[in-house]
Protein backbone atom coordinates (compact mmCIF):
# COMPACT_ATOMS: atom_id res chain seq x y z
CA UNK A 1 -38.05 7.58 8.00
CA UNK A 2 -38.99 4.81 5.59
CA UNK A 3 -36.65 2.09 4.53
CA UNK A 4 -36.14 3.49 1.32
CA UNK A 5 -35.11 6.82 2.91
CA UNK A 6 -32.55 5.26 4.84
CA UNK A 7 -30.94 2.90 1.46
CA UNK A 8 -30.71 6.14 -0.79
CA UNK A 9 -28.99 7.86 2.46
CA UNK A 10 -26.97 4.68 2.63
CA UNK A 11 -25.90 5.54 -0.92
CA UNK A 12 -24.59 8.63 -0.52
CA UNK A 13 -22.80 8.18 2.39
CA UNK A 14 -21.48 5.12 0.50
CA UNK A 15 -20.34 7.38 -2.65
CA UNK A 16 -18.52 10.19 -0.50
CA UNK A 17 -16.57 6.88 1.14
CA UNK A 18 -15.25 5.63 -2.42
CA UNK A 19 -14.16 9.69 -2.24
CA UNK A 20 -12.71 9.49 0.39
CA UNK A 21 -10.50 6.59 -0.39
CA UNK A 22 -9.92 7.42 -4.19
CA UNK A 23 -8.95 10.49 -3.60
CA UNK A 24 -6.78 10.24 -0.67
CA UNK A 25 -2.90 11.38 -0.60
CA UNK A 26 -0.47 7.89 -0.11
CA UNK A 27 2.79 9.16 1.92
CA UNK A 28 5.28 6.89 0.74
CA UNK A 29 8.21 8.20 3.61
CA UNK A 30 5.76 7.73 6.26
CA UNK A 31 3.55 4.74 4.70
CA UNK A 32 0.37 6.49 5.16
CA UNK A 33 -2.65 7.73 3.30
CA UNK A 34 -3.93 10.70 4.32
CA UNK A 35 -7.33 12.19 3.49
CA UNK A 36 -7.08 15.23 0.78
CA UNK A 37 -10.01 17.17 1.85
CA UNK A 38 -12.87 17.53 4.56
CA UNK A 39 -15.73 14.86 4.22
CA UNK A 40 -17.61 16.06 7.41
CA UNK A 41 -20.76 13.39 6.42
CA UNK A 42 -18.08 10.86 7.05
CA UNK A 43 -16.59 12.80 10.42
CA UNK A 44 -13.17 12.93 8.37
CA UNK A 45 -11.35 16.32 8.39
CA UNK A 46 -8.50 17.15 5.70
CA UNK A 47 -5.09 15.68 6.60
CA UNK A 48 -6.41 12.89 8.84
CA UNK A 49 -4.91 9.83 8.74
CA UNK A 50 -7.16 6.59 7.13
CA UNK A 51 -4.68 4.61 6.44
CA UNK A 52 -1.67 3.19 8.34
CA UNK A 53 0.75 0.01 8.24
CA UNK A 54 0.93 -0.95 11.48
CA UNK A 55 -1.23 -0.50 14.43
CA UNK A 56 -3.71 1.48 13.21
CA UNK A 57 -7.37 0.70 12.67
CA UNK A 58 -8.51 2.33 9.33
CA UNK A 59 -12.30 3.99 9.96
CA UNK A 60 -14.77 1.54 9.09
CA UNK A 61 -18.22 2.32 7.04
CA UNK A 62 -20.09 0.38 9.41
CA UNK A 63 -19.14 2.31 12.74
CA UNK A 64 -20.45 5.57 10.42
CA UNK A 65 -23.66 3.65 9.60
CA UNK A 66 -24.27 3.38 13.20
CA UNK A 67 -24.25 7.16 14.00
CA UNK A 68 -26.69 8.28 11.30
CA UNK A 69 -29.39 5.35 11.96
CA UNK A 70 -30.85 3.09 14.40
CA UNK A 71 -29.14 -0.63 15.04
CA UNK A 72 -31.72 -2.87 13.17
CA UNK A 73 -31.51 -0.27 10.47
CA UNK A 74 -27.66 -0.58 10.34
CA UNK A 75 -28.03 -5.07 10.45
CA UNK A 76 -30.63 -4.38 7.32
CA UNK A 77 -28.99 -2.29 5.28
CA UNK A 78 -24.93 -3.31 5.47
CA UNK A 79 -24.83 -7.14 7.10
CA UNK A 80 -21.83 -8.10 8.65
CA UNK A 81 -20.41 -11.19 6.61
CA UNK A 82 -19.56 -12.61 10.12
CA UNK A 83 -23.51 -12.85 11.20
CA UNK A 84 -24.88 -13.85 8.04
CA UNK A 85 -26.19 -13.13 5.06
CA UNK A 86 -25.86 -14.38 1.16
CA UNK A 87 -22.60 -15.16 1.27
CA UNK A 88 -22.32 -16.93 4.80
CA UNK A 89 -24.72 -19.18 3.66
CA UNK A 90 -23.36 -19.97 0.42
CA UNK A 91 -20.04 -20.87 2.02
CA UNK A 92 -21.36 -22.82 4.92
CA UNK A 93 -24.35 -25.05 3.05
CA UNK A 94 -23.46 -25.18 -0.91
CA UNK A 95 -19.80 -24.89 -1.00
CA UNK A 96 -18.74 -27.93 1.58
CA UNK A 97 -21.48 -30.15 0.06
CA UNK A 98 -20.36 -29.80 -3.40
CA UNK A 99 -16.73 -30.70 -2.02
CA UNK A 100 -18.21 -33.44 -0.38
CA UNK A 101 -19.96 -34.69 -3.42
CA UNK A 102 -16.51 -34.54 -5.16
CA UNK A 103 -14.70 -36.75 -3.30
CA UNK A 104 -15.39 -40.47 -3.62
CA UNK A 105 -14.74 -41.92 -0.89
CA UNK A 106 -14.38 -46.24 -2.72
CA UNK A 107 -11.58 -44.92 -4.95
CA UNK A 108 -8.21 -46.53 -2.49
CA UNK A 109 -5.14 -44.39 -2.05
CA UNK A 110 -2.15 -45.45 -4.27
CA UNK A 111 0.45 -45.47 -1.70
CA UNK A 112 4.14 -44.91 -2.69
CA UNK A 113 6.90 -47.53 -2.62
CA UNK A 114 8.76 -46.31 0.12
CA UNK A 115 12.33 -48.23 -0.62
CA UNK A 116 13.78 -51.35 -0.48
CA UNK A 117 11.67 -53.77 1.91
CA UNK A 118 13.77 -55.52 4.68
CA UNK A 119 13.97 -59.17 5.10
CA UNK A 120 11.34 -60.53 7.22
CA UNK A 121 11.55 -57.46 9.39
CA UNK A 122 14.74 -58.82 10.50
CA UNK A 123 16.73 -55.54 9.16
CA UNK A 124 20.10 -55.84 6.55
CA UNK A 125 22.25 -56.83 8.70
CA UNK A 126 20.48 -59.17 11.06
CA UNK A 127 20.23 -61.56 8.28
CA UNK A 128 21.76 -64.95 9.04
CA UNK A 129 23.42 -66.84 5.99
CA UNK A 130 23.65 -69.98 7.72
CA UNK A 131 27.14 -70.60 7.35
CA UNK A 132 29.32 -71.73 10.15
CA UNK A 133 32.62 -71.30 11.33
């Protein structure tokens, strides 16, 4: 197969997932959402489970990517945002050095007044008046 062969597959499978998950039934009693008919492309039957509140890992598009076509394939046609890609770069080279830009680092901190200064650092009542008895 050719790489073009494997994006227009990509794109099917990735149109019977929005489907899946536009069409699904949300159980409110149970907090669910369960599929509302068989997508066997996506290995989903009707009345499975995709969605879940807690403790439940919802299928993922990638894991079906991997059963239909080879590995590099997979890393070519759907990168993982956590290996790279557009956006990982964008985040990691352009974003922090336009923050970095921003700040100007010879403006000085205003710092608040932070009460009543004591008197020599001897404290209020420390204080000696000088008078004797």
């Amino acid at each position: 197969m050719e790489y073009g062969e494997y994006k227009e597959m990509r794109d099917t499978l990735k149109e019977r997932w929005k489907d899946l998950w536009t069409s699904r039934i949300d159980d409110k009693v149970r907090a669910e959402g369960v599929s509302s008919e068989d997508f066997p492309e996506l290995f989903t039957d009707r009345g499975e489970i995709i969605f879940a509140t807690r403790d439940y890992k919802p299928p993922a598009f990638n894991e079906i990517l991997e059963k239909y076509f080879p590995q590099d394939v997979v890393d070519k046609l759907n990168p993982s945002p956590y290996t790279g890609g557009i956006r990982k770069f964008i985040k990691e080279t352009i974003s922090k050095n336009k923050v970095a830009r921003r700040k100007n680092p010879l403006v000085e901190k205003k710092t608040k007044n932070k009460g009543l200064k004591k008197h020599g650092g001897q404290g209020w009542l420390h204080k000696e008046l000088g008078l004797k008895k």
